[in-house]
Protein backbone atom coordinates (compact mmCIF):
# COMPACT_ATOMS: atom_id res chain seq x y z
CA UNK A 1 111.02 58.99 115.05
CA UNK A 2 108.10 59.46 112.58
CA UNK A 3 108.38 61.07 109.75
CA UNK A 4 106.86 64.96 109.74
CA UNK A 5 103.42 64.92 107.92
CA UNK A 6 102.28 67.93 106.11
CA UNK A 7 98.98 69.63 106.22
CA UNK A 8 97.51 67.76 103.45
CA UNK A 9 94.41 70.75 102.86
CA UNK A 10 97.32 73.39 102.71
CA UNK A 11 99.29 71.05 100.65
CA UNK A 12 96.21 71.36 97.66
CA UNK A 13 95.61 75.23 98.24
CA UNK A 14 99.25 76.83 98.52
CA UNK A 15 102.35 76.35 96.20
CA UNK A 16 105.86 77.94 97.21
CA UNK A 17 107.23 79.74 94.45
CA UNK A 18 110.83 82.02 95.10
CA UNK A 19 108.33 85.23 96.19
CA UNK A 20 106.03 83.48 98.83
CA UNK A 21 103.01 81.08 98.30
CA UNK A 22 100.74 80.97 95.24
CA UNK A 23 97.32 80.61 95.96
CA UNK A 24 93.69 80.92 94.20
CA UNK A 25 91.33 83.59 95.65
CA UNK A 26 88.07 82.77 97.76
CA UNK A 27 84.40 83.18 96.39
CA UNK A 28 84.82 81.63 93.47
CA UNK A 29 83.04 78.36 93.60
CA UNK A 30 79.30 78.15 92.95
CA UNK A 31 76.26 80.51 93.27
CA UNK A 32 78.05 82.54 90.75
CA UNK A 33 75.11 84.27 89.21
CA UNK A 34 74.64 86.81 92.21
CA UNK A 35 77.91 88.48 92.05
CA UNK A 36 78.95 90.91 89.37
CA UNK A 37 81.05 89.90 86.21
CA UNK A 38 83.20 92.80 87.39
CA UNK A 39 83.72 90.94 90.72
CA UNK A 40 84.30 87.41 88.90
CA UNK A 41 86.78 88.80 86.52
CA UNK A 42 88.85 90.35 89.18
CA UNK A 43 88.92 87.13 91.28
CA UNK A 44 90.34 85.12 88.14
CA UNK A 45 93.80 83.71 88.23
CA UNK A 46 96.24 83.32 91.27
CA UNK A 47 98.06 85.59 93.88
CA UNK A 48 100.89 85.84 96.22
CA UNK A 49 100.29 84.99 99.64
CA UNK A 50 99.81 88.01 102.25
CA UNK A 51 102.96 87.77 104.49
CA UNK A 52 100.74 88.12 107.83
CA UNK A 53 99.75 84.35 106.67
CA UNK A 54 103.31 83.10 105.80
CA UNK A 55 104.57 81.82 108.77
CA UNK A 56 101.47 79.50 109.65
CA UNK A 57 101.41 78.11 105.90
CA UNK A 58 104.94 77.15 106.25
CA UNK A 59 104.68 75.30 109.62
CA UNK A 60 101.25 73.80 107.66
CA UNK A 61 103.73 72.58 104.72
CA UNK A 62 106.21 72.44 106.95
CA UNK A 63 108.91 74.29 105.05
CA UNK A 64 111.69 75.77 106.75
């Protein structure tokens, strides 16, 4: 049998930590100068994964 490959774009945007999967928030890229420093400052740093998503990013990563 093959080995089990994992999701390799989920593999880049999610880390498991002991309280769910880290991840870094959306909007945040480019064309920056539109949005509000306000909005940019509160989009800064990571979060915990919303546990409606956790069950697809672990069969993604393949986690059990």
């Amino acid at each position: 049998m093959p080995k089990a490959k994992v999701h390799s774009g989920a593999a880049k945007r999610f880390k498991k930590t002991a309280s769910g999967y880290k991840h870094k928030h959306a909007f945040k890229s480019h064309i920056l100068t539109k949005m509000t420093t306000k909005r940019k400052r509160q989009l800064r740093g990571t979060s915990v994964l919303n546990a409606a998503d956790v069950a697809s990013v672990d069969r993604m990563l393949r986690a059990k």
